[in-house]
Protein backbone atom coordinates (compact mmCIF):
# COMPACT_ATOMS: atom_id res chain seq x y z
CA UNK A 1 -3.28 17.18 -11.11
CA UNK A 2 -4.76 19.69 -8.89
CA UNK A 3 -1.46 20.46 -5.89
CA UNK A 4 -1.85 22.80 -3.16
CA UNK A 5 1.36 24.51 -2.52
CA UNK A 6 3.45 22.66 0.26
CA UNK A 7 3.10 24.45 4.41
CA UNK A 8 6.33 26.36 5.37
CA UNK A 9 8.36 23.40 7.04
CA UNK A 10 8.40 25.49 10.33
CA UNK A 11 4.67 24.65 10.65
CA UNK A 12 4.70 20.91 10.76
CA UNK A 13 8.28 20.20 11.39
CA UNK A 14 8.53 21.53 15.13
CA UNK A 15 9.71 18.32 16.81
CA UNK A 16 11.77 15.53 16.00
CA UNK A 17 10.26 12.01 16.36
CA UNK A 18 12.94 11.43 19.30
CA UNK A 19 10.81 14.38 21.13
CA UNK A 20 14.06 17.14 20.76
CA UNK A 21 13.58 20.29 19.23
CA UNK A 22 13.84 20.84 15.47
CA UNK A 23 12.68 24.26 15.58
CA UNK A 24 15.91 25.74 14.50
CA UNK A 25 17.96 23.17 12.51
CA UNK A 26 21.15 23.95 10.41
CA UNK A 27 20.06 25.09 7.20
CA UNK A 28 16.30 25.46 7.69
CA UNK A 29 16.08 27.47 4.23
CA UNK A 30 18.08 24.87 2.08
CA UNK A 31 15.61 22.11 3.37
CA UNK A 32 13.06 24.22 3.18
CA UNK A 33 13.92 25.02 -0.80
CA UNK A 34 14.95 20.69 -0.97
CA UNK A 35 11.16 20.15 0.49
CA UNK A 36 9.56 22.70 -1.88
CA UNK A 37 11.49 21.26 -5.06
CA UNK A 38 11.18 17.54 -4.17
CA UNK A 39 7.96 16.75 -2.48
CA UNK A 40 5.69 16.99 -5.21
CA UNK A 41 8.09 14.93 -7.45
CA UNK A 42 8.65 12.37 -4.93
CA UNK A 43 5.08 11.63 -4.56
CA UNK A 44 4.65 11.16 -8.40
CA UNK A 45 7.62 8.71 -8.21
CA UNK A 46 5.73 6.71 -4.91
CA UNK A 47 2.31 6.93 -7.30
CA UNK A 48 4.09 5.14 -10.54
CA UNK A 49 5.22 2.65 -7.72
CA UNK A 50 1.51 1.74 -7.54
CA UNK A 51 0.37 4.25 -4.25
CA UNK A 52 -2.85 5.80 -4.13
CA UNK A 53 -1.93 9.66 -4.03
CA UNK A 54 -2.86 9.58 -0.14
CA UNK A 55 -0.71 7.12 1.06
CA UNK A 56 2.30 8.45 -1.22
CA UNK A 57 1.61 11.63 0.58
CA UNK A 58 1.87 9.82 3.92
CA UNK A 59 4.97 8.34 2.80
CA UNK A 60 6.89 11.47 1.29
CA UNK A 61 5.47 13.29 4.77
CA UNK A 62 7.34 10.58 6.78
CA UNK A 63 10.65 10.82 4.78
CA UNK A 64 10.54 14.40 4.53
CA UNK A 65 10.55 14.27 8.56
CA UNK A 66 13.44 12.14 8.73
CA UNK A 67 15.29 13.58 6.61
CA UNK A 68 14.42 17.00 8.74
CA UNK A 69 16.34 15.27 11.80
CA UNK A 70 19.26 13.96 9.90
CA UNK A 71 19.58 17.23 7.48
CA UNK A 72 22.92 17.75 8.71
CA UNK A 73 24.21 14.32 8.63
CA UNK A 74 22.81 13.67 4.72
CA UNK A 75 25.00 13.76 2.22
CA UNK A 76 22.73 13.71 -0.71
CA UNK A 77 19.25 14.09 0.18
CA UNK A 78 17.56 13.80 -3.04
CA UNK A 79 18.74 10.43 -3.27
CA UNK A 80 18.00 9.47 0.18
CA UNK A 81 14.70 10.85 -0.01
CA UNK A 82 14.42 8.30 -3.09
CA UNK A 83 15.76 5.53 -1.74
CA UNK A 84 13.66 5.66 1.45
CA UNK A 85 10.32 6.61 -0.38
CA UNK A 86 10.32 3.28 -1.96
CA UNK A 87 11.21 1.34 0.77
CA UNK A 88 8.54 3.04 2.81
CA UNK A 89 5.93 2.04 0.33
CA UNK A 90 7.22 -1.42 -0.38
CA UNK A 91 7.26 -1.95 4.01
CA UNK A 92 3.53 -0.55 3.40
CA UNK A 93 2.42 -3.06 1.24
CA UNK A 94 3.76 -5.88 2.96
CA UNK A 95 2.01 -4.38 6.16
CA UNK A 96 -1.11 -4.28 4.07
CA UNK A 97 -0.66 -7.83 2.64
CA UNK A 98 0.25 -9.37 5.78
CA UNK A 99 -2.66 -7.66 7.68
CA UNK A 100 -5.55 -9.49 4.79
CA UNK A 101 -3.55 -12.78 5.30
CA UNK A 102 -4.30 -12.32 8.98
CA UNK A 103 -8.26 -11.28 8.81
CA UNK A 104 -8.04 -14.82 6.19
CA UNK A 105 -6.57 -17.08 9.07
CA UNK A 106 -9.39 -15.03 11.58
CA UNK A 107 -11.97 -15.68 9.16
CA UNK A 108 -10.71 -19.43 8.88
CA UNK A 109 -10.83 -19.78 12.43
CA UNK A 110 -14.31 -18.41 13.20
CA UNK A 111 -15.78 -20.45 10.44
CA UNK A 112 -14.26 -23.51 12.01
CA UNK A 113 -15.92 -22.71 15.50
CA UNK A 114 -19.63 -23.52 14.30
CA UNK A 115 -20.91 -26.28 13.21
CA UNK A 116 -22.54 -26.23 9.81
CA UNK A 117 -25.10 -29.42 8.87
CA UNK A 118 -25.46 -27.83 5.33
CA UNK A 119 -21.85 -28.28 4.21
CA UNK A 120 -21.99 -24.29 3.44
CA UNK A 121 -19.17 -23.62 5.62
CA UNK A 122 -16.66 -26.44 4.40
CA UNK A 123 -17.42 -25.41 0.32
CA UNK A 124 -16.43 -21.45 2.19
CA UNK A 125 -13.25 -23.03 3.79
CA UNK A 126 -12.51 -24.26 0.77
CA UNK A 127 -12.83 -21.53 -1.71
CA UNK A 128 -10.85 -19.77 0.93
CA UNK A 129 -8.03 -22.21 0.27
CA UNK A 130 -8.07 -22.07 -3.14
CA UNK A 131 -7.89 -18.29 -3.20
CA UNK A 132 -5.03 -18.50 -0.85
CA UNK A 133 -3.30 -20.44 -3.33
CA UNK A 134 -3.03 -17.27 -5.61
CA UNK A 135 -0.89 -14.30 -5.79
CA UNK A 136 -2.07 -11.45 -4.43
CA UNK A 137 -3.09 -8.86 -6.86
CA UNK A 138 -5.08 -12.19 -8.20
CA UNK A 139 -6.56 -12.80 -5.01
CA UNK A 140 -7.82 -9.21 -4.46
CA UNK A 141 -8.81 -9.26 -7.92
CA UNK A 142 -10.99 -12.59 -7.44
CA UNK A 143 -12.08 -11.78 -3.82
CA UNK A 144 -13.64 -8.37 -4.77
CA UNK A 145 -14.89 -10.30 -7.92
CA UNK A 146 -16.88 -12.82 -5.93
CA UNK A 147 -17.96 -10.23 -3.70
CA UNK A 148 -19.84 -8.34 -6.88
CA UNK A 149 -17.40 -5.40 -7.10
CA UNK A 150 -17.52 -3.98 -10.34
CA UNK A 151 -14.15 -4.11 -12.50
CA UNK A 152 -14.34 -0.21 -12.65
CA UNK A 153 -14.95 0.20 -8.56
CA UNK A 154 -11.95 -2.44 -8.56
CA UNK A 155 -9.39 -0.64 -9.74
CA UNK A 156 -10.27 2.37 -7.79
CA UNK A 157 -10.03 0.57 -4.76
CA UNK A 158 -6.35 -0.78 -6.16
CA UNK A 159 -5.21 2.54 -7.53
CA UNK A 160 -4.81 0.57 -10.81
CA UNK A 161 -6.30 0.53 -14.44
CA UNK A 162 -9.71 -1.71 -15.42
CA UNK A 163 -7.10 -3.46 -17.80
CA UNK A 164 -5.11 -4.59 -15.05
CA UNK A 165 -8.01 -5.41 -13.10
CA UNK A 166 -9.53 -7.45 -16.02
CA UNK A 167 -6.06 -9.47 -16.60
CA UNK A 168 -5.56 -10.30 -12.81
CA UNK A 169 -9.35 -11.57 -13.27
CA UNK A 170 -8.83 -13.52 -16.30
CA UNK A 171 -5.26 -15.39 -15.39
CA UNK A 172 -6.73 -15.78 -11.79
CA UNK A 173 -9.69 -17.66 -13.52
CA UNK A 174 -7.34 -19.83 -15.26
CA UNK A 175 -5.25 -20.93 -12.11
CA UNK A 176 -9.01 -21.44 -10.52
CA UNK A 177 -9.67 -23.45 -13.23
CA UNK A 178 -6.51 -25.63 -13.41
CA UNK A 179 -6.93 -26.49 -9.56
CA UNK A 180 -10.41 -27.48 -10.23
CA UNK A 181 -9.54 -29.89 -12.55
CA UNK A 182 -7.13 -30.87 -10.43
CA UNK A 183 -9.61 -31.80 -7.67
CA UNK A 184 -12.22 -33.31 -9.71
C-alpha cells in the first residue's frame, strides 16, 4: 500500500470542533509523535473492520481530532483511539444501512402513487418485499445482482472479496427460493 506521509498536526488541527483554539495544546509534539505512529495503523485496523480505505481515513481523521481536544484529559490514547475508531465505523454503517432502508420505503411509496393496469408495479412491490426480508449484505448482494452488476464490480463497490460476494449471492438465492415456495 502506497501512504503519503501524514500533514504536521499544526496544519489541520487549528480549531477545536467547539470553535476554541487548539493551536497550542499541552504536548503538541507527543500527539504529534502518537498521530505519526498510530494513524496509519489505525486505518488498517478500521479496513479489516470491512471500511473502504476512504472512509477509514475519514474515520481515523475524526478520532484523531477528538482526541486533539481531549489530549490532556486521555489517559491512554492508543486505546481510546481504538475503541472510538470502531465505534465510528460501526455508527457509519448503521447510518449507511438505515439511509438504503429509507430510499426502500421512498421507493415503496412512489410506486404506490401511480396506478399500474399491467400489474408491473405490484410484481416490483413485491420483489421489494421479499428482498427486505433479507439481511443486508444479502440484500446488497441480490439488489446489485438484479440490477446486472458484475460479481467483480460488486465487491468493489462493498470493499469485499468476489468470494464473499458470490456466497451472499448463493445463500441469498436460497432464502429467495424458500419464500417462493412458500408463496406458491
Amino acid at each position: 500500500m502506497d501512504l503519503a506521509p501524514a500533514p504536521p498536526v499544526s496544519s489541520w488541527a487549528t480549531t477545536s470542533s467547539a470553535g476554541g483554539d487548539c493551536t497550542s495544546p499541552p504536548a503538541t509534539e507527543e500527539f504529534e509523535r502518537f498521530f505519526r505512529d498510530e494513524q496509519w495503523k489505525l486505518i488498517g485496523f478500521v479496513v479489516r473492520k470491512g471500511a473502504t480505505r476512504h472512509d477509514a481515513e475519514d474515520v481515523v481523521m475524526n478520532v484523531m481530532a477528538d482526541i486533539w481536544e481531549h489530549w490532556d484529559r486521555i489517559e491512554s490514547p492508543r486505546a481510546y483511539a481504538y475503541v472510538a475508531a470502531e465505534r465510528k465505523h460501526v455508527k457509519a454503517q448503521l447510518r449507511r444501512r438505515r439511509e438504503v432502508d429509507t430510499w426502500l420505503q421512498e421507493d415503496d411509496q412512489l410506486l404506490a402513487r401511480h396506478s399500474d393496469p399491467s400489474g408491473d408495479l405490484d410484481d416490483g412491490l413485491w420483489v421489494t418485499e421479499l428482498l427486505r426480508a433479507l439481511p443486508p449484505a444479502q440484500r446488497e448482494v441480490m439488489a446489485l445482482t438484479v440490477d446486472g452488476v458484475p460479481s467483480t464490480e460488486i465487491a468493489k463497490r462493498l470493499a469485499t472479496t468476489t468470494d464473499t460476494v458470490r456466497s451472499n449471492l448463493r445463500h441469498a438465492r436460497h432464502r429467495l427460493a424458500i419464500a417462493l415456495a412458500a408463496t406458491a
